[in-house]
C-alpha atoms as a PDB file:
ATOM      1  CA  UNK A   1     105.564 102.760 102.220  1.00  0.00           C
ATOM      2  CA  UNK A   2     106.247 100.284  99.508  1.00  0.00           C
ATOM      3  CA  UNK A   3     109.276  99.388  97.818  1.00  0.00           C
ATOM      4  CA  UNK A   4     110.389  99.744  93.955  1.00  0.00           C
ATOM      5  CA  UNK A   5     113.305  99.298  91.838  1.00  0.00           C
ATOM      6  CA  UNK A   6     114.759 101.852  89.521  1.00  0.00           C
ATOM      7  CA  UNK A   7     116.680 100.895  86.815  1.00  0.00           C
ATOM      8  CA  UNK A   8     120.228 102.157  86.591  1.00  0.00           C
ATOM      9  CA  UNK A   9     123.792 101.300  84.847  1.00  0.00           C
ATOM     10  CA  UNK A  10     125.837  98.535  86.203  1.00  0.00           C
ATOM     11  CA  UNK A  11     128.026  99.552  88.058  1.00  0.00           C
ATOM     12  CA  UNK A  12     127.036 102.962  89.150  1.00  0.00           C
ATOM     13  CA  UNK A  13     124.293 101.524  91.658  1.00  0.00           C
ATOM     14  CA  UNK A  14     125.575 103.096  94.631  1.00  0.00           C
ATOM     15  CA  UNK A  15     126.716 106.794  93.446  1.00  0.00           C
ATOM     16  CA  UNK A  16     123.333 107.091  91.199  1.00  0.00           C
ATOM     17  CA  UNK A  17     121.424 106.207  94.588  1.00  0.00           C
ATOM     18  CA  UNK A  18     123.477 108.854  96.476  1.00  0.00           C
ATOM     19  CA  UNK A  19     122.745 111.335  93.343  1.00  0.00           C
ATOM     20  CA  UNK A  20     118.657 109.997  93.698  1.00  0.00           C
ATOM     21  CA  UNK A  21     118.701 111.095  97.415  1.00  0.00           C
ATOM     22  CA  UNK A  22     120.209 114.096  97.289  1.00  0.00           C
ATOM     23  CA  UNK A  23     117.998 114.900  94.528  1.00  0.00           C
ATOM     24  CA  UNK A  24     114.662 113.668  94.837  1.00  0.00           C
ATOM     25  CA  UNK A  25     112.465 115.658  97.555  1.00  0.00           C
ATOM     26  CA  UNK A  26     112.062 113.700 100.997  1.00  0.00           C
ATOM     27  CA  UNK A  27     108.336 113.793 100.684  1.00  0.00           C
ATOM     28  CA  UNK A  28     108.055 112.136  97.196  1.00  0.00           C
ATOM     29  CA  UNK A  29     111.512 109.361  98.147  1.00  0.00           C
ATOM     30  CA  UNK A  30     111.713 108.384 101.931  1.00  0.00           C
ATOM     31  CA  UNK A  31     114.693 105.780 101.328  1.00  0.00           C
ATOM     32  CA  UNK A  32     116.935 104.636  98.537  1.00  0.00           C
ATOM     33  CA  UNK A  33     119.655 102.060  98.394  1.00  0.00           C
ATOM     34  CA  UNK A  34     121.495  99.508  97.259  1.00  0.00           C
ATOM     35  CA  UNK A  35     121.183  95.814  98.402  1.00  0.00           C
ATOM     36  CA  UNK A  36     124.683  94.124  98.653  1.00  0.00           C
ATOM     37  CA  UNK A  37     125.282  91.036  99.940  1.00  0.00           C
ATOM     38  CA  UNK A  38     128.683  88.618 101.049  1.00  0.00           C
ATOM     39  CA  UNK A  39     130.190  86.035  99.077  1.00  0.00           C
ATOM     40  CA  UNK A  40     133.016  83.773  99.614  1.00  0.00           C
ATOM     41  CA  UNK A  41     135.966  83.989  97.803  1.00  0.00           C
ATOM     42  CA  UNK A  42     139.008  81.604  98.296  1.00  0.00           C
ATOM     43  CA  UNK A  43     142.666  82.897  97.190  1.00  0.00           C
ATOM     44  CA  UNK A  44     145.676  81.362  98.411  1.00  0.00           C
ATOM     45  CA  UNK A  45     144.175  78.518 100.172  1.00  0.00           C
ATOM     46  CA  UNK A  46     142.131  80.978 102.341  1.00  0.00           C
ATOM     47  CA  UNK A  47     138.526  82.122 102.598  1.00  0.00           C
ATOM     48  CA  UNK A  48     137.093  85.270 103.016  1.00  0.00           C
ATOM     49  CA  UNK A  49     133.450  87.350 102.539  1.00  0.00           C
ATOM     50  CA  UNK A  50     134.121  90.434 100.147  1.00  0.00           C
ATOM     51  CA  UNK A  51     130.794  92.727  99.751  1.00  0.00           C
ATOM     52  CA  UNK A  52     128.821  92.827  96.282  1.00  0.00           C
ATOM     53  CA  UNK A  53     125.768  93.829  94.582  1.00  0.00           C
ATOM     54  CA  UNK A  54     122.784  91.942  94.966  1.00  0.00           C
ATOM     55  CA  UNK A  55     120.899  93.199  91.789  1.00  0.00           C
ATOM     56  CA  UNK A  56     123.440  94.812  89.445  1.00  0.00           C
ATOM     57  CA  UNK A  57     121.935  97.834  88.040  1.00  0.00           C
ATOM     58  CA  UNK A  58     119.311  98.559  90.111  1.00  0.00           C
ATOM     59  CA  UNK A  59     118.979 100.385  93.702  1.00  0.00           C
ATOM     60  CA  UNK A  60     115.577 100.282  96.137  1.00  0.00           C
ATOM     61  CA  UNK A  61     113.546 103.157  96.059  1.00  0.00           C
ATOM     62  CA  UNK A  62     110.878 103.588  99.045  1.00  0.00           C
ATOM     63  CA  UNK A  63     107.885 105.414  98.620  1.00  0.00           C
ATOM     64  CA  UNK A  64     104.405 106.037  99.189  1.00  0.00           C
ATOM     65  CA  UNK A  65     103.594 107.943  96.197  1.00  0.00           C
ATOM     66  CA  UNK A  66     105.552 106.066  93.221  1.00  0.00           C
ATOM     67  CA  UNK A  67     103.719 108.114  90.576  1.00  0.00           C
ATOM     68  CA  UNK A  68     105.417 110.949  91.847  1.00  0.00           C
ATOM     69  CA  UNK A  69     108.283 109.025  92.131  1.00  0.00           C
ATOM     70  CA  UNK A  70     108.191 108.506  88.869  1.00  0.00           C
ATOM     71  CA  UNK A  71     107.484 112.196  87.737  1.00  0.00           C
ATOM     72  CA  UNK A  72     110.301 113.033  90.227  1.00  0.00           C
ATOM     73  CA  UNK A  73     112.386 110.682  88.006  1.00  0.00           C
ATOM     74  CA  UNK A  74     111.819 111.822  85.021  1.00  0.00           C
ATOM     75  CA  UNK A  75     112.741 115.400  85.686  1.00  0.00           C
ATOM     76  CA  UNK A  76     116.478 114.043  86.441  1.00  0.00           C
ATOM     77  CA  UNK A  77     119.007 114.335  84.195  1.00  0.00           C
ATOM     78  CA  UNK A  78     120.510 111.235  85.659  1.00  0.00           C
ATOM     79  CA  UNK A  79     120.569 107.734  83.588  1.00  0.00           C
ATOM     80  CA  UNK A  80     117.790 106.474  86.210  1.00  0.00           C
ATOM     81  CA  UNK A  81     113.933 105.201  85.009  1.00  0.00           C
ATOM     82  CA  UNK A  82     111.507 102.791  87.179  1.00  0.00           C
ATOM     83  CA  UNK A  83     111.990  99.223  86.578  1.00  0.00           C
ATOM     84  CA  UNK A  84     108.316  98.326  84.967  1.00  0.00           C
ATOM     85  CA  UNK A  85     106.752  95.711  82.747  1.00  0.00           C
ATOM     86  CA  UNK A  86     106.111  98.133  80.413  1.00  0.00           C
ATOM     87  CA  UNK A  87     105.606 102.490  80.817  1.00  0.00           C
ATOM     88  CA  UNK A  88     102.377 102.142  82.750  1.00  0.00           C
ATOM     89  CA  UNK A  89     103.265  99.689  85.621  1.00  0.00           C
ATOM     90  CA  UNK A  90     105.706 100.147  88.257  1.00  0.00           C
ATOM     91  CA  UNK A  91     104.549  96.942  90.547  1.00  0.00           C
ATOM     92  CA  UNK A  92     105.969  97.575  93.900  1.00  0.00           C
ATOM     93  CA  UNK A  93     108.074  94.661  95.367  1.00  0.00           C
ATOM     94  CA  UNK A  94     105.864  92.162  97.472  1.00  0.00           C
ATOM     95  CA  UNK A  95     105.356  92.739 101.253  1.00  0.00           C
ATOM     96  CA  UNK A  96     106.640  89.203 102.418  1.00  0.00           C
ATOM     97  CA  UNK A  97     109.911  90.038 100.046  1.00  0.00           C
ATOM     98  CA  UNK A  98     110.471  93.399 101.644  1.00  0.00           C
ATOM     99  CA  UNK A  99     110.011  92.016 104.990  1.00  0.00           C
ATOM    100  CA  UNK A 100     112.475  89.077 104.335  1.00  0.00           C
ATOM    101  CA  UNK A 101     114.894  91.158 103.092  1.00  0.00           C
ATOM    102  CA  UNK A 102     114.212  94.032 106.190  1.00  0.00           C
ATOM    103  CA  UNK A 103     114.666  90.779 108.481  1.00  0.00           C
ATOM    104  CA  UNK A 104     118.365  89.252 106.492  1.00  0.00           C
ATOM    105  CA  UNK A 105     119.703  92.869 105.831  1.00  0.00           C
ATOM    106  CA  UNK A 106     122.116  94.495 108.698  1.00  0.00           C
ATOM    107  CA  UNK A 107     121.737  98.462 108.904  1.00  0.00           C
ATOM    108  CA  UNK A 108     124.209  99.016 105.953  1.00  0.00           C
ATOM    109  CA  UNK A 109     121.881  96.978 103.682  1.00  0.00           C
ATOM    110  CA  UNK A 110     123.912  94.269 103.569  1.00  0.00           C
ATOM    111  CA  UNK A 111     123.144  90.213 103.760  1.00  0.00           C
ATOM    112  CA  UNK A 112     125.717  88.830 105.250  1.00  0.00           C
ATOM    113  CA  UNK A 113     127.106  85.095 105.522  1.00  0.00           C
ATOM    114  CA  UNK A 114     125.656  82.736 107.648  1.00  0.00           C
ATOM    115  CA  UNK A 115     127.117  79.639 109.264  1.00  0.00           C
ATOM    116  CA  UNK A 116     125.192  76.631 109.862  1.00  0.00           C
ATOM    117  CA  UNK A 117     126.412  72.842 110.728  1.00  0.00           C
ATOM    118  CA  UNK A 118     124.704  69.375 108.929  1.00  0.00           C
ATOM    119  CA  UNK A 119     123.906  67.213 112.238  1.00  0.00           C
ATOM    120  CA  UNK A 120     121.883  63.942 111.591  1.00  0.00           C
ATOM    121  CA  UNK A 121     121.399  64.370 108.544  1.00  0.00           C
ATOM    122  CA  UNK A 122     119.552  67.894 109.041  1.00  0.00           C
ATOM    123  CA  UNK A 123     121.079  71.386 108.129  1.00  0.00           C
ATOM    124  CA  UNK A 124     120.810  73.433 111.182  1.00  0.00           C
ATOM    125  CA  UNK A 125     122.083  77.604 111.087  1.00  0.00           C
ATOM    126  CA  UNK A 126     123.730  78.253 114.050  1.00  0.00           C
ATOM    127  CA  UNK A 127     124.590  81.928 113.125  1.00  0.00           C
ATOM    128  CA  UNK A 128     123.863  84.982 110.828  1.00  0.00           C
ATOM    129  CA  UNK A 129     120.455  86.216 109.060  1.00  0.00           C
ATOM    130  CA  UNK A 130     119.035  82.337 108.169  1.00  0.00           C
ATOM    131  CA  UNK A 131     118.652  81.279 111.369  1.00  0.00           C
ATOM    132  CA  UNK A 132     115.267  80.106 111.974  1.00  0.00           C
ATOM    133  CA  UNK A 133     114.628  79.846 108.559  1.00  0.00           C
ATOM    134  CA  UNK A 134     115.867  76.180 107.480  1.00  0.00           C
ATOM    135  CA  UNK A 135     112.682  75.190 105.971  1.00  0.00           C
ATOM    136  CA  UNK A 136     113.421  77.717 103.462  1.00  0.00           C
ATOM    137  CA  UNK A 137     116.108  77.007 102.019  1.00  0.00           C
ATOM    138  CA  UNK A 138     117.294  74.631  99.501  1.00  0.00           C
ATOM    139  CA  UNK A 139     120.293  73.849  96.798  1.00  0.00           C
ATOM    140  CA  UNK A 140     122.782  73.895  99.278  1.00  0.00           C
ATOM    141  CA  UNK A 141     126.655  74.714  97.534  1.00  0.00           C
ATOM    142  CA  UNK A 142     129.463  73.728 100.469  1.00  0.00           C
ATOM    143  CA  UNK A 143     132.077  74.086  98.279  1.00  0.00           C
ATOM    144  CA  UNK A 144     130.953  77.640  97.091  1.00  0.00           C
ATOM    145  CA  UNK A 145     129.473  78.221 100.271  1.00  0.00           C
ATOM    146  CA  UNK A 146     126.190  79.538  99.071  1.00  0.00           C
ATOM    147  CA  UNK A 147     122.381  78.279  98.828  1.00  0.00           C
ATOM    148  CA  UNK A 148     119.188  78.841  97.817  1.00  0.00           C
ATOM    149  CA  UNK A 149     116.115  80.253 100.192  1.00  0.00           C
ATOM    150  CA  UNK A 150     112.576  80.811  99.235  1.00  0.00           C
ATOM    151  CA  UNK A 151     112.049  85.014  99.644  1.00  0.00           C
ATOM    152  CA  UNK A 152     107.952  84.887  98.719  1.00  0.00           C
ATOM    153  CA  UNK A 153     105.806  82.188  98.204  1.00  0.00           C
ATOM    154  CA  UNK A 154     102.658  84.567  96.589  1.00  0.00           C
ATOM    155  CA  UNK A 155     103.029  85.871  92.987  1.00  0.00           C
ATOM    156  CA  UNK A 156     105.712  88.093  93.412  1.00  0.00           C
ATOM    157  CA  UNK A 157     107.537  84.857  95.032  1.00  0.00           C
ATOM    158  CA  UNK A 158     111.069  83.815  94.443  1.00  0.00           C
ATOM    159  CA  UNK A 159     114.151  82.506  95.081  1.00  0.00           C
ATOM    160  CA  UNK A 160     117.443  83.830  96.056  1.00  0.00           C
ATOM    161  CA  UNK A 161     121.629  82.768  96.419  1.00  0.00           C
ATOM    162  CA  UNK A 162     122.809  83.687  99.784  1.00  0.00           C
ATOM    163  CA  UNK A 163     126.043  83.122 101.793  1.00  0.00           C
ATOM    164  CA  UNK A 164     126.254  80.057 103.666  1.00  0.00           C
ATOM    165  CA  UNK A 165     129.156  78.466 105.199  1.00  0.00           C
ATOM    166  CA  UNK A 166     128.896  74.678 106.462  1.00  0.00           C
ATOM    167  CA  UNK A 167     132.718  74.070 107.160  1.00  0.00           C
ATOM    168  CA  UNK A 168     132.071  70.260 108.022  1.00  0.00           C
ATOM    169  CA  UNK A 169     129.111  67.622 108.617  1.00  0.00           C
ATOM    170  CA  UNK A 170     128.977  66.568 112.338  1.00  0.00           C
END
């Protein structure tokens, strides 16, 4: 089972992908969804994590046929296409990306904050989906409380803004 992205309007991710898996036979679609993520937001002196979309306008389609995926799609009435180059590739997502983001997601699809701690220099994270994975991540933002981390090395590589909070240097 590989994993591709379908194209869809901003903000209608998570109703189209409802609409795609009602729709779409189990046999051709085994999974859809939409990849969210926290962020921190700060009103009235206080912090807080509020939910949002990862990748606006698109939701996660898994499937081991994506040409018939892609027929399946096109029979929809629904504003929904495959995300592609151009109209003969549909690359799926790379394996070490869908296994990072299998690994950081919680069972809603969701990456949530993590918490980490700058001892000795060093950025250690003590809690949440990064830890472990230090020598990933860059571009640190405490005052945003965000950073970078390094999804894929290989072709398909990239890199990614997740939640981090570092409330203080020890």
């Amino acid at each position: 089972m590989r994993w591709y992205l379908i194209q869809v309007p901003e903000g209608r991710e998570r109703s189209l992908c409802g609409d795609v898996l009602r729709l779409v036979p189990r046999d051709v679609l085994a999974d859809a969804f939409v990849i969210m993520r926290e962020r921190w937001m700060k009103r009235s002196g206080e912090w807080f994590t509020q939910e949002c979309v990862m990748y606006p306008g698109f939701i996660f389609a898994v499937t081991g046929d994506a040409a018939a995926l892609s027929k399946a799609l096109g029979t929809l009435t629904l504003p929904v296409r495959p995300a592609a180059a151009d109209e003969r590739s549909w690359a799926p997502l790379a394996d070490e990306a869908r296994d990072w983001f299998v690994a950081a997601m919680d069972e809603r699809h969701v990456i949530r904050s993590s918490t980490a701690v700058i001892a000795d220099g060093a950025l250690h994270v003590e809690e949440g989906p990064l830890v472990g994975q230090e020598d990933r991540l860059s571009g640190l933002n405490r005052h945003k409380r965000f950073c970078r981390v390094r999804v894929a090395d290989a072709d398909g590589g990239f890199v990614e803004s997740v939640p981090l909070s570092v409330p203080s240097k020890s």
